[in-house]
Protein backbone atom coordinates (compact mmCIF):
# COMPACT_ATOMS: atom_id res chain seq x y z
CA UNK A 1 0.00 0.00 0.00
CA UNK A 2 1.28 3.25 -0.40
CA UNK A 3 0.02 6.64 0.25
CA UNK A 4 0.91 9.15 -2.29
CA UNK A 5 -0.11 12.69 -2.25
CA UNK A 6 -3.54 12.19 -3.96
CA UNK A 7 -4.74 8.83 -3.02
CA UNK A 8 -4.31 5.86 -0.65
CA UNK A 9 -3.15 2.78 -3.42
CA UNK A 10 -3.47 -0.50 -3.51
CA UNK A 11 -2.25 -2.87 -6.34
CA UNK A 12 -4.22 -5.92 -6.82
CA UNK A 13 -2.39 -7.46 -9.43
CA UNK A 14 -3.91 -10.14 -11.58
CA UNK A 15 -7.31 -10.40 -10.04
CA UNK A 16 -10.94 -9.99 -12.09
CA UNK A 17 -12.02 -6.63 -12.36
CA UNK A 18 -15.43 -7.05 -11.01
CA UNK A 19 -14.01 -9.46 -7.91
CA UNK A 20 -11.86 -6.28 -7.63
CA UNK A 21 -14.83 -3.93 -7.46
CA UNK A 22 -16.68 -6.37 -5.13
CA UNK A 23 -13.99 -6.24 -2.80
CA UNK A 24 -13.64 -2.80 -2.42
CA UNK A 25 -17.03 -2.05 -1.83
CA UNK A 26 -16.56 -4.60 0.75
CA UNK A 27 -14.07 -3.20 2.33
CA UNK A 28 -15.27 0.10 2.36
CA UNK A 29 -18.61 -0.77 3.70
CA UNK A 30 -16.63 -2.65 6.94
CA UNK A 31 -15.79 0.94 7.16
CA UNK A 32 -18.57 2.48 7.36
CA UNK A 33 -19.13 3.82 3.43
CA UNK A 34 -21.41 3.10 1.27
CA UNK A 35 -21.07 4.12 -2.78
CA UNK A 36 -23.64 6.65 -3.87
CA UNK A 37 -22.07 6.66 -7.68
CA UNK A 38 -20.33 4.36 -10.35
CA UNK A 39 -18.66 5.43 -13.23
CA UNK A 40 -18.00 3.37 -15.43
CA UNK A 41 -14.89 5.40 -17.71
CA UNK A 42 -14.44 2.50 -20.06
CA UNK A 43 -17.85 2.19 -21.31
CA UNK A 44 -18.02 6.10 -21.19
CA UNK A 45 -15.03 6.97 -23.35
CA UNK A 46 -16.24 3.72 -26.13
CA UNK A 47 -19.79 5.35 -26.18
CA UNK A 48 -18.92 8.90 -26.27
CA UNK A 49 -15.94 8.98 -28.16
CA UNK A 50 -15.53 5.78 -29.80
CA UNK A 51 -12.53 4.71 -27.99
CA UNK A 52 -11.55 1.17 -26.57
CA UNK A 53 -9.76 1.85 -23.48
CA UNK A 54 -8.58 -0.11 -20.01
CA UNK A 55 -11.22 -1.07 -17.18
CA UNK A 56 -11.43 1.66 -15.15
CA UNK A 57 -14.45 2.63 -12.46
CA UNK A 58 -14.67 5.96 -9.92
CA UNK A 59 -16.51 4.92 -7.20
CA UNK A 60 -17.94 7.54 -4.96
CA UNK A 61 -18.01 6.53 -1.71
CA UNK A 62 -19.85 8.25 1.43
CA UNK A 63 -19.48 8.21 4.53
CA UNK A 64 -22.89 9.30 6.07
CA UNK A 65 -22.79 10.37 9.40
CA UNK A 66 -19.17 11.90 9.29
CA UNK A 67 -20.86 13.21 5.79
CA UNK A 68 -23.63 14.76 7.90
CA UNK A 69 -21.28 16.59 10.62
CA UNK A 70 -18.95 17.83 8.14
CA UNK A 71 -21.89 19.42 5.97
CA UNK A 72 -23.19 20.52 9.24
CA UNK A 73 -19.68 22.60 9.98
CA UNK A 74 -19.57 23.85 6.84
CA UNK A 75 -21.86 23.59 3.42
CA UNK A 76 -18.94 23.90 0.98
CA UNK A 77 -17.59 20.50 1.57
CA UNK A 78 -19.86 18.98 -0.22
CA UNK A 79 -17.57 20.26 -3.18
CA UNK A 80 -15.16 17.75 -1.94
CA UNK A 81 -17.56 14.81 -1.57
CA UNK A 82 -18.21 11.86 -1.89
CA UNK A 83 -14.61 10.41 -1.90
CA UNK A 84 -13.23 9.04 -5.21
CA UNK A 85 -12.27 5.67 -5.49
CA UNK A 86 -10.86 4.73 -8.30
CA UNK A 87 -10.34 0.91 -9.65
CA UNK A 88 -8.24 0.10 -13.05
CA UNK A 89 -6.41 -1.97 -14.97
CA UNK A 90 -2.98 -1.62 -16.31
CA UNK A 91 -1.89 -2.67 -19.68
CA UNK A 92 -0.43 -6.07 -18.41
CA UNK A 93 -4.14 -6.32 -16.69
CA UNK A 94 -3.31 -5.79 -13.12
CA UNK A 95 -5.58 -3.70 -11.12
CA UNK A 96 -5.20 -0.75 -8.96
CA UNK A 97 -7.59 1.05 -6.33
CA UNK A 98 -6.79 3.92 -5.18
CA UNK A 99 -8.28 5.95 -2.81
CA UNK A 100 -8.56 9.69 -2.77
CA UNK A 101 -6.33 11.03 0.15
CA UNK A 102 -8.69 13.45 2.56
CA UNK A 103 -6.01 15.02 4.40
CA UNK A 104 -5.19 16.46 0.95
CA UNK A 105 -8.30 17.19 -0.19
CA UNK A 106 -9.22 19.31 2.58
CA UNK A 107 -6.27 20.87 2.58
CA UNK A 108 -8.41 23.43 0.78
CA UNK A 109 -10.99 23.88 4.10
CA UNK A 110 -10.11 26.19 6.60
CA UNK A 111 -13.12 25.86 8.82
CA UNK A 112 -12.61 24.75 12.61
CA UNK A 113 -13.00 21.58 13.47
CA UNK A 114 -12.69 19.69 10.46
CA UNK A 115 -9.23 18.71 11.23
CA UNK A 116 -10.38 16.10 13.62
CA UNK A 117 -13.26 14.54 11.14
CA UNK A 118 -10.54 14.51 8.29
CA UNK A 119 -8.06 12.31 10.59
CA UNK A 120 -11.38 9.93 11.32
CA UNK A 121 -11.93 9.51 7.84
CA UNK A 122 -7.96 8.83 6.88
CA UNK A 123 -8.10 6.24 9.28
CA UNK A 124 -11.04 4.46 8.05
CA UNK A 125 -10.13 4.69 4.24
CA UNK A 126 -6.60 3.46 5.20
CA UNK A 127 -7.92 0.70 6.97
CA UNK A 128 -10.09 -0.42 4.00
CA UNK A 129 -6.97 0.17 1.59
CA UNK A 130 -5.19 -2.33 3.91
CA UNK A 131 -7.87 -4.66 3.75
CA UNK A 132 -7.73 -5.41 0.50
CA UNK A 133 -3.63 -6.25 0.43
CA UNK A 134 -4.94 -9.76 1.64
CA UNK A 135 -7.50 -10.43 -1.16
CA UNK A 136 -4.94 -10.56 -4.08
């Protein structure tokens, strides 16, 4: 797992795609999240542009009571939610999920408070992240 600047990343290797999305739903739901969106880019980029590209999926997963108190502090976050979790697959057909790292998305929120919720969340995505190192 590592933890770059914009996400929390975890690669799968040779697994199924959809095993891989299946997992990481699970994982995140241990945690607490549920997803609110799919997107699927593949089919997105064939049917809009006529493109054949790799697998790749941005989850947007929420958090809903954290969600709630964070709105609650301030209204703008909800420019920064849900989180983005994205799944893909490399050219050799390994997947990758990657999480999107809070404490650098709100980065951009200087409201009281939030520090504290941010740290919460880190902990929970990271967990999930870590979860999934065992179901290569």
């Amino acid at each position: 797992m590592t933890g770059n600047s914009l996400g929390i990343t975890v690669k799968l290797g040779a697994v199924d795609f959809d095993t891989a999305i299946a997992r990481t739903t699970e994982a995140l739901k241990t945690e607490g999240f549920g997803i609110l969106t799919e997107i699927d880019v593949q089919s997105t980029i064939k049917q809009k542009l006529g493109l054949d590209v790799r697998k790749y999926k941005i989850l947007g997963a929420c958090n809903p009571p954290i969600a709630h108190k964070a709105l609650a502090t301030d209204p703008m976050i909800g420019l920064l939610l849900p989180c983005n979790v994205i799944v893909f697959e490399d050219e050799r057909g390994e997947v990758t999920v990657s999480i999107a790292n809070p404490r650098k998305m709100f980065e951009l929120i200087e409201t009281a408070g939030v520090e504290e919720m941010v740290e919460v969340v880190y902990g929970k995505l990271a967990r999930a992240a870590e979860s999934l190192k065992g179901s290569r």
